[in-house]
N, C-alpha and C. Protein backbone atom coordinates (compact mmCIF):
# COMPACT_ATOMS: atom_id res chain seq x y z
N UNK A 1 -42.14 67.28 37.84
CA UNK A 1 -40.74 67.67 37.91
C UNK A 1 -40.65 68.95 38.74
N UNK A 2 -39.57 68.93 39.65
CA UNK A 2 -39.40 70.41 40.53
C UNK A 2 -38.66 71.62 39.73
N UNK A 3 -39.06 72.18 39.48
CA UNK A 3 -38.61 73.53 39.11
C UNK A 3 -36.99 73.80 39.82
N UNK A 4 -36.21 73.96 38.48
CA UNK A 4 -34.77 73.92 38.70
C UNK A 4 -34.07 73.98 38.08
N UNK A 5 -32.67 74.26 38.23
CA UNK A 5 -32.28 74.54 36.73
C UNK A 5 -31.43 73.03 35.85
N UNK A 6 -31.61 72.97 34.77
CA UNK A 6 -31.07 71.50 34.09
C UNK A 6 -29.71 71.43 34.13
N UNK A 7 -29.71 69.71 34.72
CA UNK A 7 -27.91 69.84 34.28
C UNK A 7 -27.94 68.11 33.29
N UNK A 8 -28.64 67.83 33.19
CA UNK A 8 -28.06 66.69 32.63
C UNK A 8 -29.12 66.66 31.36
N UNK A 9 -28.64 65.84 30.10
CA UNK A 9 -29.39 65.27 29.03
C UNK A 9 -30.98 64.27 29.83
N UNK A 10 -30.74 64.08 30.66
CA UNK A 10 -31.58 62.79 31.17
C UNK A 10 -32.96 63.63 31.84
N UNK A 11 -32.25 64.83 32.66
CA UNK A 11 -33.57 65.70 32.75
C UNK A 11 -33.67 66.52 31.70
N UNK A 12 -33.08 67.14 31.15
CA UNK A 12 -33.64 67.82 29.84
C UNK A 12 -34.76 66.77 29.19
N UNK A 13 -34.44 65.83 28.85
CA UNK A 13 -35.05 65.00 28.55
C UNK A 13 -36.73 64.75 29.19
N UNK A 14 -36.13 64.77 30.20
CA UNK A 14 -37.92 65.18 31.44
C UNK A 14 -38.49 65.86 31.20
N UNK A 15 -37.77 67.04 31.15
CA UNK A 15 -38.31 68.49 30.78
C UNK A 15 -39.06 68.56 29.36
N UNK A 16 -38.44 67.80 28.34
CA UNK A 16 -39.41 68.47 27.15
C UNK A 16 -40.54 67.70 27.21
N UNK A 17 -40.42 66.25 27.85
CA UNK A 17 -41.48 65.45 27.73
C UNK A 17 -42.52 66.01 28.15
N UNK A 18 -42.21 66.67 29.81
CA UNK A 18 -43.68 67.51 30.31
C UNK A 18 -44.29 68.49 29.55
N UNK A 19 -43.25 69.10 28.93
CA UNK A 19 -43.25 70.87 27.87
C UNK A 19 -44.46 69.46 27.03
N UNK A 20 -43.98 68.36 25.90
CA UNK A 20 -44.58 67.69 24.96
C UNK A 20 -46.33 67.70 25.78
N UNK A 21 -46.66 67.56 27.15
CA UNK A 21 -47.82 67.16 27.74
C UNK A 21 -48.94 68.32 27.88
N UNK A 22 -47.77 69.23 28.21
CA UNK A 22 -48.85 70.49 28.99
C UNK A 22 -49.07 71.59 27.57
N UNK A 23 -48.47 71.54 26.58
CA UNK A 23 -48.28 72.37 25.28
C UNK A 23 -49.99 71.63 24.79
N UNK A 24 -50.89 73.01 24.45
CA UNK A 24 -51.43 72.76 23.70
C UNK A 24 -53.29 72.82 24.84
N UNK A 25 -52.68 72.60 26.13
CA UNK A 25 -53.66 71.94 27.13
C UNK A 25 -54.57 73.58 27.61
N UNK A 26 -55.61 73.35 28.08
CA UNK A 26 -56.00 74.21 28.76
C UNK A 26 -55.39 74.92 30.02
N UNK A 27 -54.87 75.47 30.55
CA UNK A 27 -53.76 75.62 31.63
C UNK A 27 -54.58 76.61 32.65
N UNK A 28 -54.90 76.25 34.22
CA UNK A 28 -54.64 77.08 35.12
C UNK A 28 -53.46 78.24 34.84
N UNK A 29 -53.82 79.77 35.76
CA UNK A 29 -52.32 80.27 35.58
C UNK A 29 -51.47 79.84 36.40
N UNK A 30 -51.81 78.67 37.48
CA UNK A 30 -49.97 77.90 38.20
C UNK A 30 -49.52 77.05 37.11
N UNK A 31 -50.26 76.42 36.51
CA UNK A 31 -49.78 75.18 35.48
C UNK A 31 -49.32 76.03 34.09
N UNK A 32 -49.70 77.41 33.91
CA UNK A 32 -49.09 78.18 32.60
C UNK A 32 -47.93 78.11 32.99
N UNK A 33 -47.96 79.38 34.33
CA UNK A 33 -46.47 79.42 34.86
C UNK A 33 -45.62 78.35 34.86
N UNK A 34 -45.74 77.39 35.35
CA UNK A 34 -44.78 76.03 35.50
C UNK A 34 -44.61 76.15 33.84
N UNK A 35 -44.99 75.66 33.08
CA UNK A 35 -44.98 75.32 31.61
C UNK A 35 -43.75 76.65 31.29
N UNK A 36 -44.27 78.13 31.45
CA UNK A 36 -43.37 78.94 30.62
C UNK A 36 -42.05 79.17 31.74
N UNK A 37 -41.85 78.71 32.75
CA UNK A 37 -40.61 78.45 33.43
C UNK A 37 -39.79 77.36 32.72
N UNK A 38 -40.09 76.31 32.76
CA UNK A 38 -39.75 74.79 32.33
C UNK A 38 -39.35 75.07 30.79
N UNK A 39 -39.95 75.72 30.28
CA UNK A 39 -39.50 75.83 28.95
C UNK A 39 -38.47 76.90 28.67
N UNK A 40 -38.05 78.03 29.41
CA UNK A 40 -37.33 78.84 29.95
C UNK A 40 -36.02 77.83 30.50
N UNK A 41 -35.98 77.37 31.59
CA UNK A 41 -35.25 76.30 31.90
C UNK A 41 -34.61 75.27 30.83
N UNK A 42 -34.85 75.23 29.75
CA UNK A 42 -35.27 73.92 29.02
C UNK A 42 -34.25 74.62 27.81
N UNK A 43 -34.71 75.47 27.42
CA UNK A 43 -34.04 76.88 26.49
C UNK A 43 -32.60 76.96 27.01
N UNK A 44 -32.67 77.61 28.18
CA UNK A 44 -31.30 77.68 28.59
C UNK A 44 -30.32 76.90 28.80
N UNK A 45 -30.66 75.64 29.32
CA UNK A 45 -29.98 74.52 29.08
C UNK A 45 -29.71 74.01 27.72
N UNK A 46 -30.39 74.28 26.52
CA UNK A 46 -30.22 74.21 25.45
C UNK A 46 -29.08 74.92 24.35
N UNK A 47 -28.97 76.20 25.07
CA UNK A 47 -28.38 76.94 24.60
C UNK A 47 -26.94 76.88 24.88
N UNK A 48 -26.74 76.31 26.20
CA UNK A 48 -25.80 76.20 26.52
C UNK A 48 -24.87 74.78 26.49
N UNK A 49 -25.85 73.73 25.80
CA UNK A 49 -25.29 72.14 26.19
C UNK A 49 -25.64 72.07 24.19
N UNK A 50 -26.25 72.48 23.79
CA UNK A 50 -26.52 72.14 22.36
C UNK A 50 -26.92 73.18 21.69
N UNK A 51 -26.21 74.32 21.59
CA UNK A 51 -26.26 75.18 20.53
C UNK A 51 -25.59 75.19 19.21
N UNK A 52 -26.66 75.35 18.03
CA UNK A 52 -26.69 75.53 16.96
C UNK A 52 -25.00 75.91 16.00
N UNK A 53 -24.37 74.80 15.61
CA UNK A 53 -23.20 75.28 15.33
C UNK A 53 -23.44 76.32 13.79
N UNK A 54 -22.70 77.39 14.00
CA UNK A 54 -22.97 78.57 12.45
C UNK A 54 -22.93 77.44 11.66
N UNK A 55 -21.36 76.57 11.55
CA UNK A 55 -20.73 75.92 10.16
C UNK A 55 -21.73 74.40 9.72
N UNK A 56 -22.98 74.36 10.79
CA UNK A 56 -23.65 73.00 10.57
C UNK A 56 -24.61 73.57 9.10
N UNK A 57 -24.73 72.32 8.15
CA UNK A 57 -25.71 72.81 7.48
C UNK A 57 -27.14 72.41 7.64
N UNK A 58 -28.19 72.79 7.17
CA UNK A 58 -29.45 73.09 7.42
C UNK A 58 -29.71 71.38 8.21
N UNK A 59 -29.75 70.26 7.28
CA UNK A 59 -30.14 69.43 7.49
C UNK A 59 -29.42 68.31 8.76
N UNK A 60 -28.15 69.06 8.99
CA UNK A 60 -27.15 69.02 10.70
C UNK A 60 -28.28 69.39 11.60
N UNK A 61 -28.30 71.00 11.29
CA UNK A 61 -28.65 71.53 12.30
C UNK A 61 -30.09 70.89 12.94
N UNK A 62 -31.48 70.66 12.12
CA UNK A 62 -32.38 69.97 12.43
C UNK A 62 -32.38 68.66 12.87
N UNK A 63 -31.43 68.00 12.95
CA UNK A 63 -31.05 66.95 13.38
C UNK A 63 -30.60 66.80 14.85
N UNK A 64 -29.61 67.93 14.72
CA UNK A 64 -29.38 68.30 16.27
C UNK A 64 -30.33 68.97 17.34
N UNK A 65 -30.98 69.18 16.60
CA UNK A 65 -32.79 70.00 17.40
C UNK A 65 -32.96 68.89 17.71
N UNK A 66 -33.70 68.32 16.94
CA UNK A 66 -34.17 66.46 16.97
C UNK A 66 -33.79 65.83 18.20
N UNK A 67 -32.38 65.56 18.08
CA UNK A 67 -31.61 64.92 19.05
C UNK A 67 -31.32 65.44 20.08
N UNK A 68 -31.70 66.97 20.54
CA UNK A 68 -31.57 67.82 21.71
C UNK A 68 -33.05 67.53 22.17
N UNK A 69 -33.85 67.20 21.76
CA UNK A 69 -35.22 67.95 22.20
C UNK A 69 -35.52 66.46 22.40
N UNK A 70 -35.11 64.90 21.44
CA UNK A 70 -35.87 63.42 21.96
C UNK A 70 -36.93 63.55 20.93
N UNK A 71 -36.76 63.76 19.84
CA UNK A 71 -37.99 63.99 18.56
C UNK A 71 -37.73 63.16 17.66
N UNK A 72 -38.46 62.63 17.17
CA UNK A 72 -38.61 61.55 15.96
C UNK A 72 -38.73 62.59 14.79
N UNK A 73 -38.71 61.93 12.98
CA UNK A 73 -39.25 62.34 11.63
C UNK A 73 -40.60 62.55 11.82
N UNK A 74 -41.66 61.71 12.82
CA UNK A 74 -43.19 61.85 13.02
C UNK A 74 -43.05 63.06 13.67
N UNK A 75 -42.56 63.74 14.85
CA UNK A 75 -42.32 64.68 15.98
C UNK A 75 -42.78 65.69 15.43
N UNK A 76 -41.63 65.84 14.97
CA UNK A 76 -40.99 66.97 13.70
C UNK A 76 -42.13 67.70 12.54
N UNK A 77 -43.09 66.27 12.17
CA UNK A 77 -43.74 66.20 11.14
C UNK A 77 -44.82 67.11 11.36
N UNK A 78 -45.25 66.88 13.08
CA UNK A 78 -46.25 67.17 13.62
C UNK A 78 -46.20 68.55 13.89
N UNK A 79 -45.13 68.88 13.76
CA UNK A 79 -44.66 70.37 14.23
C UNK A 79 -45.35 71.34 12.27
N UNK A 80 -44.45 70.78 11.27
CA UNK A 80 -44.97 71.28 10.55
C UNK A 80 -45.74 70.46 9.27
N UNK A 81 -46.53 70.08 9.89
CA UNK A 81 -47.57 69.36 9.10
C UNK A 81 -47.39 68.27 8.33
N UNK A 82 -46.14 67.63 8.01
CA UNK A 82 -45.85 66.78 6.74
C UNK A 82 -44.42 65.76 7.08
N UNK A 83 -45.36 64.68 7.95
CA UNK A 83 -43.79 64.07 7.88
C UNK A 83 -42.89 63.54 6.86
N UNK A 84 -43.91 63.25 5.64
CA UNK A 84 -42.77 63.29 5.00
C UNK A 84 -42.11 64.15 4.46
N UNK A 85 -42.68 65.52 4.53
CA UNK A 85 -41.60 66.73 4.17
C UNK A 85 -40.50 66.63 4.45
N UNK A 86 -40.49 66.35 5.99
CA UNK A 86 -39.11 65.95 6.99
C UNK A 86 -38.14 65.26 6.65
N UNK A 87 -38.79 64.04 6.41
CA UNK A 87 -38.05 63.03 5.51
C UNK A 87 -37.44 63.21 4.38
N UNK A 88 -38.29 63.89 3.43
CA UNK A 88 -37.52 64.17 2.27
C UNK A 88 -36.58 65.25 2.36
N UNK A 89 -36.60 66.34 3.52
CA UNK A 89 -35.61 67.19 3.42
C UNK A 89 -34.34 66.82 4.03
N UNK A 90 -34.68 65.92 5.38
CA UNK A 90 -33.49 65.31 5.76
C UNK A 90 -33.06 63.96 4.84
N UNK A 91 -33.17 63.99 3.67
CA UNK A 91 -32.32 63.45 2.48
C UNK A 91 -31.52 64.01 1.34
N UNK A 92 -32.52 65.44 1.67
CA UNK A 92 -32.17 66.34 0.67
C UNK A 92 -32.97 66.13 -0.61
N UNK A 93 -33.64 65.61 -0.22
CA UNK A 93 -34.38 65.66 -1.66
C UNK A 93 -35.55 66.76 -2.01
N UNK A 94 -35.44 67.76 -0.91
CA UNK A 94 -36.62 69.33 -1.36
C UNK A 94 -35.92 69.82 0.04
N UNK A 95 -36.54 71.02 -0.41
CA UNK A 95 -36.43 72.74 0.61
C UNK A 95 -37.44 72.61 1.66
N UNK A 96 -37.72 72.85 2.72
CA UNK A 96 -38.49 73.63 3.36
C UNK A 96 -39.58 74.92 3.02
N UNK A 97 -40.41 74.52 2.83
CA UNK A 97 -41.52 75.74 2.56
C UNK A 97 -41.52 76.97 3.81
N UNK A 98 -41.43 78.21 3.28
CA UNK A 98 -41.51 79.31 4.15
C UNK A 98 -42.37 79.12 5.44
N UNK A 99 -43.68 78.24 5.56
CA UNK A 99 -44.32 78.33 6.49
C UNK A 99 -43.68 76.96 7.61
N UNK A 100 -43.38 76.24 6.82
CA UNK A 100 -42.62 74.98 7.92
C UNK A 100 -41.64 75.81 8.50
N UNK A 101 -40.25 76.83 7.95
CA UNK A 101 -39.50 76.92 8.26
C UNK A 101 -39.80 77.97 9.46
N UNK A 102 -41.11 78.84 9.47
CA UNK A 102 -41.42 79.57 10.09
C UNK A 102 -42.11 78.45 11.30
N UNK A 103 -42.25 77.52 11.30
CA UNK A 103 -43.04 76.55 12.38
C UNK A 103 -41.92 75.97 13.43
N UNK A 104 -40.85 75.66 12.46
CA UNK A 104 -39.42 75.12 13.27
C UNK A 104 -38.66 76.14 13.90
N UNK A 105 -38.62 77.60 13.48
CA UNK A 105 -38.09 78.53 14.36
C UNK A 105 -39.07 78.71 15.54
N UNK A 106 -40.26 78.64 15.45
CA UNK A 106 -40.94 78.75 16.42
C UNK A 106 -40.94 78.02 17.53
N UNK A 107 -41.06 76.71 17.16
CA UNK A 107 -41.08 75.78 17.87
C UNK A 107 -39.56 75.32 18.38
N UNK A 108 -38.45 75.56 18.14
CA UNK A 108 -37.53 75.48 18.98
C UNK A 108 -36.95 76.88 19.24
N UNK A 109 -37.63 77.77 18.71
CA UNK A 109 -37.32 79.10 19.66
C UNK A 109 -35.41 80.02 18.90
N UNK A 110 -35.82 79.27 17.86
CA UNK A 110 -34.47 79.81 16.93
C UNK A 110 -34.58 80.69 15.82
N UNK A 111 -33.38 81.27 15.07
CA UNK A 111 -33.99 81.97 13.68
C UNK A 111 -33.61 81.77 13.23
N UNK A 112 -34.67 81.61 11.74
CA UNK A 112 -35.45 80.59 10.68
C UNK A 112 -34.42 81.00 9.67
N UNK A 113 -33.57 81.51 9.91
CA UNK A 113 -32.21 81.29 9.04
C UNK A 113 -31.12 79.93 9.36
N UNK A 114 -31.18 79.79 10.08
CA UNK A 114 -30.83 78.25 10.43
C UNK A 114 -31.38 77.20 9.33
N UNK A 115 -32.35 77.71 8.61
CA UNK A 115 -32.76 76.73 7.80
C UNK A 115 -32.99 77.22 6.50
N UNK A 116 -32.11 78.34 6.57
CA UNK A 116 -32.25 78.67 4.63
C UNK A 116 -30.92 78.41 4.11
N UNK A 117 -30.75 78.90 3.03
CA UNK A 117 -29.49 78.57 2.66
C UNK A 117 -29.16 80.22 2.16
């Protein structure tokens, strides 16, 4: 993907997939750079096409991450260890443990009050 700024769901969509490829990898510093641009890029377009409504509640708001970012209940799971945590919280049937909730601010770059009550 060329370095640029996002305008549509369809490249956002591009964008996290590569962010999903190169996250985690051994990186040259051109291929870091690309990665912490793209995700920069990726952010901002985020912020601005799908930001976090105050009045959503917890289990909205992770949903709308979800559905901004192209993430499954497995995705998600993988992020903080337990898909079915995921599952059961997007039913409501338990809380978020301090360290998941600290994994999901991280990983979409938000604060982890979004997910307390």
């Amino acid at each position: 993907m060329k370095i640029r700024s996002i305008h549509t769901d369809e490249e956002h969509q591009q964008a996290t997939e590569i962010i999903s490829q190169l996250m985690g990898r051994d990186l040259d510093i051109d291929s870091g750079d690309y990665l912490d641009t793209l995700i920069v890029l990726v952010n901002k377009y985020e912020d601005e096409h799908h930001a976090i409504d105050e009045r959503m509640t917890r289990r909205e708001a992770l949903r709308a991450l979800m559905e901004a970012n192209g993430l499954n209940q497995a995705d998600v799971g993988r992020v903080i260890g337990s898909e079915s945590a995921v599952s059961m919280f997007l039913k409501g049937d338990r809380a978020l443990s301090k360290a998941q909730i600290r994994k999901l601010a991280e990983r979409f770059k938000i604060d982890p009050m979004v997910f307390i009550e």
